[in-house]
Protein backbone atom coordinates (compact mmCIF):
# COMPACT_ATOMS: atom_id res chain seq x y z
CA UNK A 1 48.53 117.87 -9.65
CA UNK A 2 50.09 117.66 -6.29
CA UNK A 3 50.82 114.36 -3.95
CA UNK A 4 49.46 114.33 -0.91
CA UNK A 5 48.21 111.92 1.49
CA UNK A 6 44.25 112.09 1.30
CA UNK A 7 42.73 109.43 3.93
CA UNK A 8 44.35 107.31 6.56
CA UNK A 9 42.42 104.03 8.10
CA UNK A 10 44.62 101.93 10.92
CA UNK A 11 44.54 99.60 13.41
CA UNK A 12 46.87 98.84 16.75
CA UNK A 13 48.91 102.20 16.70
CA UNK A 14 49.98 101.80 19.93
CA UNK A 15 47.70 103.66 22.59
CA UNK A 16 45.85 104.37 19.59
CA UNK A 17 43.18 101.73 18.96
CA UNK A 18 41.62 102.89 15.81
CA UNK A 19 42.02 105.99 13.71
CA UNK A 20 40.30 107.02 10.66
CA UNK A 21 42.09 110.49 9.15
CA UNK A 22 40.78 112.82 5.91
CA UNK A 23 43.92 114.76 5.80
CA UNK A 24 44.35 118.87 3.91
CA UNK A 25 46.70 120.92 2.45
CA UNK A 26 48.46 121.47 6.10
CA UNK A 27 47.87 119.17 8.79
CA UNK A 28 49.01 119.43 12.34
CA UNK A 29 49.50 116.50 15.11
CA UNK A 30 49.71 116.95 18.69
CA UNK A 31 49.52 115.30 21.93
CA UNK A 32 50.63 114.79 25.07
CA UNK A 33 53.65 112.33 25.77
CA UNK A 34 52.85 109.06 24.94
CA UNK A 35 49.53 109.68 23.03
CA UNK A 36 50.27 107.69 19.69
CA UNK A 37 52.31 110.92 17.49
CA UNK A 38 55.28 108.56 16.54
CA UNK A 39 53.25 105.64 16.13
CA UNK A 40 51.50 107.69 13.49
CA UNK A 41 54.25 108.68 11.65
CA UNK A 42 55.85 105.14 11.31
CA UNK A 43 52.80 104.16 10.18
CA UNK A 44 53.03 106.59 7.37
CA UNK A 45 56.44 105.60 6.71
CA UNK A 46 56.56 101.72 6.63
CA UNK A 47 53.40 102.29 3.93
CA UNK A 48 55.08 104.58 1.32
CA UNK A 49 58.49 103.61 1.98
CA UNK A 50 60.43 100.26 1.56
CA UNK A 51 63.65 101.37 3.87
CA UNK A 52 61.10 102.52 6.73
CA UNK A 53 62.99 100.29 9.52
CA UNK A 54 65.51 103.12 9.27
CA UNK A 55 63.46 105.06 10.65
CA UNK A 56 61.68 102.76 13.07
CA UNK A 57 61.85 103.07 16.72
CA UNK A 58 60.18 100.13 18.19
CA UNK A 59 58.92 96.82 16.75
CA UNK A 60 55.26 97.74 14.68
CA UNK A 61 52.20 95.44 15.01
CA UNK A 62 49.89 97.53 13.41
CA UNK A 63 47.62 97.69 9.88
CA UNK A 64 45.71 99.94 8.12
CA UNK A 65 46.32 101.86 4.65
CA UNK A 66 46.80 105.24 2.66
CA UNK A 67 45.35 106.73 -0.05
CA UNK A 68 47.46 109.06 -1.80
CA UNK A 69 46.42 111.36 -4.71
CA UNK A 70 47.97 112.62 -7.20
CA UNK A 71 50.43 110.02 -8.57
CA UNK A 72 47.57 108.71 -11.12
CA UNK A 73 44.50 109.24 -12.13
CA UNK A 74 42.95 108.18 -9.05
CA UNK A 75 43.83 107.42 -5.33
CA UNK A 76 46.66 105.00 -4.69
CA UNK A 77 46.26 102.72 -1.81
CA UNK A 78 49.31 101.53 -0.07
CA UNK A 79 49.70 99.98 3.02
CA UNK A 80 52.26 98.98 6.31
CA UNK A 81 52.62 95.58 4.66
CA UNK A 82 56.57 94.87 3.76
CA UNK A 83 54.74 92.77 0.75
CA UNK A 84 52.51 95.43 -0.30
CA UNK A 85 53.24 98.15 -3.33
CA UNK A 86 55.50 100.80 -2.07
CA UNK A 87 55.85 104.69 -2.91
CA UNK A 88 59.53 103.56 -4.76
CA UNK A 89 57.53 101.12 -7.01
């Protein structure tokens, strides 16, 4: 079975107030300048990854979680929390 990201729920992405996200096989994000892209994908990176700050351009505020599938059973649930359960775990 593959990984993938399923569903996406957050808060406080920058311009973006709230976004709920059923993602597919093949998903593709666009915008104009300043519409909330990056702040989308450093919220998917500080959730599955512990080293995200590496890849961090500015200082995050937000929250929200993941669900991936395919790494159990069922759905996986991570989240932007330092503290919470990581992709590496």
């Amino acid at each position: 079975m593959p990984v993938r990201v399923q569903k996406m729920s957050a808060v406080n992405l920058g311009p973006i107030d709230k976004i709920n996200l059923e993602f597919s096989d093949v998903n593709l994000v666009y915008g104009l300048n300043e519409s909330g892209k990056t702040y989308l994908v450093e919220f998917l990176l500080s959730s599955l990854f512990k080293e995200s700050k590496l890849f961090t351009i500015r200082d995050l505020q937000f929250n929200g979680q993941l669900e991936v599938a395919g790494l159990n059973k069922s759905p996986v649930v991570f989240s932007p929390n330092p503290k919470s359960k990581k992709l590496e775990d």
